[in-house]
C-alpha atoms as a PDB file:
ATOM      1  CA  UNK A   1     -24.989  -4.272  32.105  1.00  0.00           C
ATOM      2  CA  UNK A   2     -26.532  -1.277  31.341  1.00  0.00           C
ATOM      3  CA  UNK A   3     -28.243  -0.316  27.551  1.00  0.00           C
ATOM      4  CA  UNK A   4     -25.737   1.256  25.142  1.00  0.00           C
ATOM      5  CA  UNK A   5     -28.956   4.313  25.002  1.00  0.00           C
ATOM      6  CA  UNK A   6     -28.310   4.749  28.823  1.00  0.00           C
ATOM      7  CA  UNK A   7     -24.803   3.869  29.206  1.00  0.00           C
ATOM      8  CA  UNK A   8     -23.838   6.971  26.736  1.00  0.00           C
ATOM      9  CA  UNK A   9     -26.511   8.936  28.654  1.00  0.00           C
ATOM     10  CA  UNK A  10     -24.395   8.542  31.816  1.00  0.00           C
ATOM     11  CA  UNK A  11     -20.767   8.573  30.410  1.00  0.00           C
ATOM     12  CA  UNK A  12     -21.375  11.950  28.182  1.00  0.00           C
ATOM     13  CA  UNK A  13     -23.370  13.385  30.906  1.00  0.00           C
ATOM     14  CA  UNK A  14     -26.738  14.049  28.357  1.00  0.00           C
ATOM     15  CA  UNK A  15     -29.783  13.968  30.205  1.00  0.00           C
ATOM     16  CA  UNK A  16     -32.015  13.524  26.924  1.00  0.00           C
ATOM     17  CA  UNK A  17     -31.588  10.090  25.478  1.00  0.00           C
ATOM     18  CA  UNK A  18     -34.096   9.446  22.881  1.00  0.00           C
ATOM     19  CA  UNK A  19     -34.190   5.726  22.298  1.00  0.00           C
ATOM     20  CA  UNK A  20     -36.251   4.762  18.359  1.00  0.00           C
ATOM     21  CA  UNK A  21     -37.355   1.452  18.361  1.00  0.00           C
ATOM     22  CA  UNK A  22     -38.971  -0.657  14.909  1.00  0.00           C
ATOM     23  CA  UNK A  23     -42.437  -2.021  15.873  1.00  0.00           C
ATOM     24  CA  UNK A  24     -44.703  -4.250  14.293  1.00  0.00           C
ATOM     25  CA  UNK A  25     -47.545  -1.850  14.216  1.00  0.00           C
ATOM     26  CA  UNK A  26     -49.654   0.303  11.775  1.00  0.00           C
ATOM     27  CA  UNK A  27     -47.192   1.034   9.157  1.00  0.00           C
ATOM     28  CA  UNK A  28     -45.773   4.290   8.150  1.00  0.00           C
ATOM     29  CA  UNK A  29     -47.025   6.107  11.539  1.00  0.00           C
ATOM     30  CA  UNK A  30     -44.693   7.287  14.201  1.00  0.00           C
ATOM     31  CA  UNK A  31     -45.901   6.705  17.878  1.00  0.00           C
ATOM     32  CA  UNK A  32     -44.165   8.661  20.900  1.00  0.00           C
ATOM     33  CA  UNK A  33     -44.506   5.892  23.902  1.00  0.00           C
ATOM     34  CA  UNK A  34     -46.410   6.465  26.473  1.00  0.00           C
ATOM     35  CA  UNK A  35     -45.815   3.551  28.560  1.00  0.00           C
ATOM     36  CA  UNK A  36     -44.474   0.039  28.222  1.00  0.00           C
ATOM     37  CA  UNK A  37     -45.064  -3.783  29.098  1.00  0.00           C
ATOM     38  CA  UNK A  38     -41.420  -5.985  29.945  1.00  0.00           C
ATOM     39  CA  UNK A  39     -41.961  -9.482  28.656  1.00  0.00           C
ATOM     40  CA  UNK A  40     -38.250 -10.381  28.885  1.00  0.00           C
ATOM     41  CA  UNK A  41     -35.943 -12.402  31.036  1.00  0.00           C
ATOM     42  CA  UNK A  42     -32.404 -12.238  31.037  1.00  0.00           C
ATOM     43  CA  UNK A  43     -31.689  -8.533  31.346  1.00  0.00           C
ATOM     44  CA  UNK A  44     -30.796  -6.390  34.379  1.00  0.00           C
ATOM     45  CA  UNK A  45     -33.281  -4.297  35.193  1.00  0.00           C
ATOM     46  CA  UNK A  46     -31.552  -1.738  37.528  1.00  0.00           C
ATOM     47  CA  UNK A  47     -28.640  -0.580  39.025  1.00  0.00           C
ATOM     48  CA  UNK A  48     -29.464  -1.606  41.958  1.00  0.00           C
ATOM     49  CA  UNK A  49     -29.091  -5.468  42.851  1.00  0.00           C
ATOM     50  CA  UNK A  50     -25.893  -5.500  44.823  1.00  0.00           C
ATOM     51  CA  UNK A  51     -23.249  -5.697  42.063  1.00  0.00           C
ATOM     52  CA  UNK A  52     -22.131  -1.821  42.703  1.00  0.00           C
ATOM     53  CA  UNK A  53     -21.449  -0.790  46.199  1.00  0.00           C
ATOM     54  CA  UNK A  54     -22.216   2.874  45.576  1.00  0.00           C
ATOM     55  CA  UNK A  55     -25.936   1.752  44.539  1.00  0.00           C
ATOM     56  CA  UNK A  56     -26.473  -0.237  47.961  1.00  0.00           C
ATOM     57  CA  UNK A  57     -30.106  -1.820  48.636  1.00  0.00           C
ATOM     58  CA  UNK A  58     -33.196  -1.415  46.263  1.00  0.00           C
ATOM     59  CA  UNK A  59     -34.673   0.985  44.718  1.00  0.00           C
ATOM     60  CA  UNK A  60     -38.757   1.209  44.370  1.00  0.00           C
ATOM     61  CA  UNK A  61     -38.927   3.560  41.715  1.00  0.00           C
ATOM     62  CA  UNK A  62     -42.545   4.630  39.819  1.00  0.00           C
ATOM     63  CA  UNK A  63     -43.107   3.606  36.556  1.00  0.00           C
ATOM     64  CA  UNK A  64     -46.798   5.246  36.673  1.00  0.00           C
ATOM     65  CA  UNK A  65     -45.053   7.655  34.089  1.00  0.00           C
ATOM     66  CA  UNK A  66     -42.150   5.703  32.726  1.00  0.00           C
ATOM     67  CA  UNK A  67     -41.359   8.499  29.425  1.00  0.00           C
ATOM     68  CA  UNK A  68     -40.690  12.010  30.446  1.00  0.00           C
ATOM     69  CA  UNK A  69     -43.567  13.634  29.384  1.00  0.00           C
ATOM     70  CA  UNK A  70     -42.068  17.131  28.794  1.00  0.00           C
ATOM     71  CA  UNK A  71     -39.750  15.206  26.206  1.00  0.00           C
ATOM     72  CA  UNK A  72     -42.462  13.608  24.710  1.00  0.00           C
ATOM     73  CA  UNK A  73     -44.683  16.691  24.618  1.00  0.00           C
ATOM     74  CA  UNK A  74     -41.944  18.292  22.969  1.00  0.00           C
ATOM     75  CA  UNK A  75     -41.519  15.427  20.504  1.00  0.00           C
ATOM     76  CA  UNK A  76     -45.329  15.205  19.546  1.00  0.00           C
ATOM     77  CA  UNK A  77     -45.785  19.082  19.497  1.00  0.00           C
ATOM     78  CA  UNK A  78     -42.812  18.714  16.505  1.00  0.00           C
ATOM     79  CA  UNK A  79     -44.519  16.240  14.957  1.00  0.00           C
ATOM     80  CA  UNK A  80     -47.443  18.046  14.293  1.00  0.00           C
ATOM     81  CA  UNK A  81     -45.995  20.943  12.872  1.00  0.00           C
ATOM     82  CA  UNK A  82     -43.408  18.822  10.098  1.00  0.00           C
ATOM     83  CA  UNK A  83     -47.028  16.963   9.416  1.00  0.00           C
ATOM     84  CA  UNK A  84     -46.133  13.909  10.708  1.00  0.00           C
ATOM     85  CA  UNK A  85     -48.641  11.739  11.656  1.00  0.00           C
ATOM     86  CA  UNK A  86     -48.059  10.948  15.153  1.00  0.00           C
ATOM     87  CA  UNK A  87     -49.655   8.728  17.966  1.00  0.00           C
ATOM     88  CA  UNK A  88     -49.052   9.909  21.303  1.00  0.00           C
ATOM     89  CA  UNK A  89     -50.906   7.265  23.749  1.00  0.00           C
ATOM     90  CA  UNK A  90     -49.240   4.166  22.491  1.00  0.00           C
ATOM     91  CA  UNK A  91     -48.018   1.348  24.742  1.00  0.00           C
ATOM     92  CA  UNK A  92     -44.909  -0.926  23.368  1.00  0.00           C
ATOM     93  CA  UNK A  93     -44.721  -4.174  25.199  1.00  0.00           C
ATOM     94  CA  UNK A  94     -40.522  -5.382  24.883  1.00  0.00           C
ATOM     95  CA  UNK A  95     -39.311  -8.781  24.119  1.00  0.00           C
ATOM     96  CA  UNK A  96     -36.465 -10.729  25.057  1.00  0.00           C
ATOM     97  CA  UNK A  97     -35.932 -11.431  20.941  1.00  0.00           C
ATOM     98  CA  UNK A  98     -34.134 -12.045  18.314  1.00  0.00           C
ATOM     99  CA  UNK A  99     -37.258 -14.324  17.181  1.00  0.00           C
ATOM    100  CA  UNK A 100     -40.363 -12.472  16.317  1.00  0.00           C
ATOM    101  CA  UNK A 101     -44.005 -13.642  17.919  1.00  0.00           C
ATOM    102  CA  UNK A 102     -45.898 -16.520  17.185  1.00  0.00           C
ATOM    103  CA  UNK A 103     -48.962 -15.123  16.126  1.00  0.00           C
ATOM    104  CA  UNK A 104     -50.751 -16.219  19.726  1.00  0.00           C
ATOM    105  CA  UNK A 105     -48.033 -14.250  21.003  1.00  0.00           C
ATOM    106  CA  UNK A 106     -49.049 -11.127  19.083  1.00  0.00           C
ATOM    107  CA  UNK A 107     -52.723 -11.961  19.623  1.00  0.00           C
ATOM    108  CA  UNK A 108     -51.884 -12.037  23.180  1.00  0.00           C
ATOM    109  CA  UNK A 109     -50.109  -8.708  23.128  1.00  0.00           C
ATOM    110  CA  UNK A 110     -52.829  -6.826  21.703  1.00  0.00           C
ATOM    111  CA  UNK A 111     -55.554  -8.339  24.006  1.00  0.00           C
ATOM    112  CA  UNK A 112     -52.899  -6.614  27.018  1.00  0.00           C
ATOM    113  CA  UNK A 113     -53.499  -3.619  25.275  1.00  0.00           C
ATOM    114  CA  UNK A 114     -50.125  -3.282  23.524  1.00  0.00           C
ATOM    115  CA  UNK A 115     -49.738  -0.823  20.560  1.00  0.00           C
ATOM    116  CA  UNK A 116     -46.282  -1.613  19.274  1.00  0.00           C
ATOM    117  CA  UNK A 117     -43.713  -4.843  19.882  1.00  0.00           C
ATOM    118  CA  UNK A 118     -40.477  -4.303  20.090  1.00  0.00           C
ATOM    119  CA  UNK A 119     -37.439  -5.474  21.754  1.00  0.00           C
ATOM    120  CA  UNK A 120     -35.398  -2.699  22.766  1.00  0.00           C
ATOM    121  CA  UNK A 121     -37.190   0.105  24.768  1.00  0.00           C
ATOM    122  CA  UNK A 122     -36.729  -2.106  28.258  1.00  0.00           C
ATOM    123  CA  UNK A 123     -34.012  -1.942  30.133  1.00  0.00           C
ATOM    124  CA  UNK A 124     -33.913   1.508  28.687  1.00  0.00           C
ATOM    125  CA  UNK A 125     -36.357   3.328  30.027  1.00  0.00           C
ATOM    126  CA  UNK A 126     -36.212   1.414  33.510  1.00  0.00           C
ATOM    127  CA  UNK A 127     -32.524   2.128  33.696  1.00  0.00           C
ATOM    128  CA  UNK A 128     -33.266   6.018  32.404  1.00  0.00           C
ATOM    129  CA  UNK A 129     -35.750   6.353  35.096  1.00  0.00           C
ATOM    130  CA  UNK A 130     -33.717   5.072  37.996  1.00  0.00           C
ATOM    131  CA  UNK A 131     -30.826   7.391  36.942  1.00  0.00           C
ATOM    132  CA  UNK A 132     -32.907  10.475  36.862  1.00  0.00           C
ATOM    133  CA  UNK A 133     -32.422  10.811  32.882  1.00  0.00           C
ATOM    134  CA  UNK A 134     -34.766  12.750  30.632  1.00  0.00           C
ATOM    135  CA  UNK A 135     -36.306   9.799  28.248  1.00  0.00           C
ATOM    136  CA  UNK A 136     -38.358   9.785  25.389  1.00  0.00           C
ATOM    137  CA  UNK A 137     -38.827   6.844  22.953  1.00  0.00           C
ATOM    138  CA  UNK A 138     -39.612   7.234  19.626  1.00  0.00           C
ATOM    139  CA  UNK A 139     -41.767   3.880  17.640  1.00  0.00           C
ATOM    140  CA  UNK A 140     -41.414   3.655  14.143  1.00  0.00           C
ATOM    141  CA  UNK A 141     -44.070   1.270  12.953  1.00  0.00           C
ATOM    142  CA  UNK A 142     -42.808  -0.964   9.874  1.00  0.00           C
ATOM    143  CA  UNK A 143     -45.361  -4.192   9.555  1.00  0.00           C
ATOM    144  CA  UNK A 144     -48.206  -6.122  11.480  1.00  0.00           C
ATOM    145  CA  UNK A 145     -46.287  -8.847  13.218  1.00  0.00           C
ATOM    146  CA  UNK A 146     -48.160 -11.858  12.482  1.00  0.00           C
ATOM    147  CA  UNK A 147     -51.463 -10.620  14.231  1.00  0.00           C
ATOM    148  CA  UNK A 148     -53.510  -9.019  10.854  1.00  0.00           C
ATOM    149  CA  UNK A 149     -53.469 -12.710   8.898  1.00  0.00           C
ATOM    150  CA  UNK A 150     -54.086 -11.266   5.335  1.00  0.00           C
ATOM    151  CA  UNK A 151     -50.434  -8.874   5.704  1.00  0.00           C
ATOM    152  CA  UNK A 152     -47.564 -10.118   5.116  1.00  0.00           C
ATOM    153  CA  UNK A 153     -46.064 -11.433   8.244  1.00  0.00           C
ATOM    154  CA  UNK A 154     -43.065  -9.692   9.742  1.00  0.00           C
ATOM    155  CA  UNK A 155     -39.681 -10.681   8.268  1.00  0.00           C
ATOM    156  CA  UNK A 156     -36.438  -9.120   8.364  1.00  0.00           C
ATOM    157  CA  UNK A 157     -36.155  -7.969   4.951  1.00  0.00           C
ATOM    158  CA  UNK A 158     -39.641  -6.005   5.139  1.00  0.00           C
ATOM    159  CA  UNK A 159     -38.714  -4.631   8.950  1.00  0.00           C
ATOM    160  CA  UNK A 160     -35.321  -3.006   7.013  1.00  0.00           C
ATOM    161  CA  UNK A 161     -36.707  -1.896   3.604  1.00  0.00           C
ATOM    162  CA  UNK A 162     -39.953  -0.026   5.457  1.00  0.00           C
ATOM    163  CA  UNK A 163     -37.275   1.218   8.220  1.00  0.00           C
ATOM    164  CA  UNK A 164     -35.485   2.429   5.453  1.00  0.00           C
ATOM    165  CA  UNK A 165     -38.501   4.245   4.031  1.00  0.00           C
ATOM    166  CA  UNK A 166     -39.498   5.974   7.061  1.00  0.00           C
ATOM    167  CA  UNK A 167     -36.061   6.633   8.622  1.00  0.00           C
ATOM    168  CA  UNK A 168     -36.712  10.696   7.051  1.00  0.00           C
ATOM    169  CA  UNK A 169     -39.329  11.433   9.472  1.00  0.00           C
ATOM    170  CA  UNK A 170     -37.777  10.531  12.704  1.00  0.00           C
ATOM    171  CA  UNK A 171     -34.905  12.161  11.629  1.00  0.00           C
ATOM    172  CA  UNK A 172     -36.850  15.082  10.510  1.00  0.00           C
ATOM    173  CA  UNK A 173     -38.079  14.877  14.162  1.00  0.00           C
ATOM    174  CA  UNK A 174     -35.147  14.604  15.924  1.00  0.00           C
ATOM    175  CA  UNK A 175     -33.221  17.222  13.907  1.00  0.00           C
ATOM    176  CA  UNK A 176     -35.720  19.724  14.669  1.00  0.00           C
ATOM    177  CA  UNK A 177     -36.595  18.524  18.348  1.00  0.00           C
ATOM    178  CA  UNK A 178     -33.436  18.522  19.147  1.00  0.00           C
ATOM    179  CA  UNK A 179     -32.331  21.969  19.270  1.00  0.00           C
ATOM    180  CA  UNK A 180     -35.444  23.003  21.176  1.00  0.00           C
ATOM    181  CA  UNK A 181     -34.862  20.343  23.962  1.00  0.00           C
ATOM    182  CA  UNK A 182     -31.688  21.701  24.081  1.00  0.00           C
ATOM    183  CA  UNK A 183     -32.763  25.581  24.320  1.00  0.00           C
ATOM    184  CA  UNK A 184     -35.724  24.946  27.216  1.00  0.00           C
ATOM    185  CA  UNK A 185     -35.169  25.385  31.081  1.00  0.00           C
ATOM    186  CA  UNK A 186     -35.148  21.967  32.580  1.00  0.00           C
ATOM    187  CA  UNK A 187     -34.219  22.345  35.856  1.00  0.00           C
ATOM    188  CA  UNK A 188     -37.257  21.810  38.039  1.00  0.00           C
ATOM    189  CA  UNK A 189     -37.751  18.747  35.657  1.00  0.00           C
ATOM    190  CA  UNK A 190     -34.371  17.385  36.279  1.00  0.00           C
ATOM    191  CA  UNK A 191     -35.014  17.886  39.986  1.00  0.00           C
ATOM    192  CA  UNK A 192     -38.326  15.855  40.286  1.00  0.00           C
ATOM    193  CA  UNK A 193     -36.633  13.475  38.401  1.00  0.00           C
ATOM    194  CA  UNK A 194     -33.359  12.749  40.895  1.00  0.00           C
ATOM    195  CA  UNK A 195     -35.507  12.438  43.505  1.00  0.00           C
ATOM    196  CA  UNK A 196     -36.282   8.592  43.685  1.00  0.00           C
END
């Protein structure tokens, strides 16, 4: 029920998923997510409707700050100094998929505001949240959807082959990020976030 990205949080006991999703955005920038709009419909969206008796009732957890933002200050502070050029205010609105948008759909999603389409980043971050899990998610940008009418519209060929292009600087990210998440204190941070 859970996302593979949370369900390997949990089982391995990491508290710093990092989930990198392929939007139809500006290509060849990286965005850090700062918050998120769900447009899907057949996913669970927490642990807690009844199906596991140790998560009885319902939880009414905040999503005013769904991304941990020491994570993500972390991530964007890396960013800066490998040069990459990084947005750090974007919103990613999440589809159910595996078509891409009609282009009133992605006219639709920029008039609410969002930066980056993608179909992966909910449950995650819902799921992350309710379990008390440090979670960042990092938006690789790779075409225009079918929004910006003299691009190319999105395809599956051109998501792969810019994916493919860009795939060095997330990894560049991570692979530096990393081992700094890994050295800070994150106690008082892992605190505030068990307390639902």
């Amino acid at each position: 029920r859970a996302s593979p990205v949370t369900t390997a949080a949990l089982e391995y006991g990491t508290d710093f998923p990092t989930n990198i999703s392929k939007p139809p955005s500006v290509k060849i920038h990286i965005n850090v997510i700062f918050s998120f709009l769900c447009r899907t419909t057949k996913r669970h969206l927490t642990f807690y409707d009844g199906t596991n008796s140790c998560l009885p009732g319902v939880c009414h957890v905040s999503m005013a700050e769904p991304f941990c933002a020491k994570t993500r200050e972390v991530l964007l502070d890396v960013a800066k100094k490998l040069g990459i050029k990084c947005h750090s205010k974007g919103t990613v609105i999440t589809v159910e998929g595996p078509r891409f948008s009609s282009r009133a759909e992605s006219l639709m999603f920029r008039s609410c505001g969002a930066d980056v389409i993608n179909m992966t980043t909910v449950p995650e971050v819902i799921l992350a949240k309710e379990a008390g899990i440090c979670y960042a998610s990092i938006a690789m940008a790779t075409d225009y959807d079918c929004w910006k009418e003299h691009e190319e519209t999105v395809s599956v060929d051109r998501v792969l082959k810019t994916l493919k292009e860009n795939a060095n600087k997330a990894t560049s990210l991570l692979l530096t990020a990393i081992p700094q998440i890994g050295s800070m204190e994150w106690s008082e941070t892992h605190q505030n976030l068990k307390v639902i």
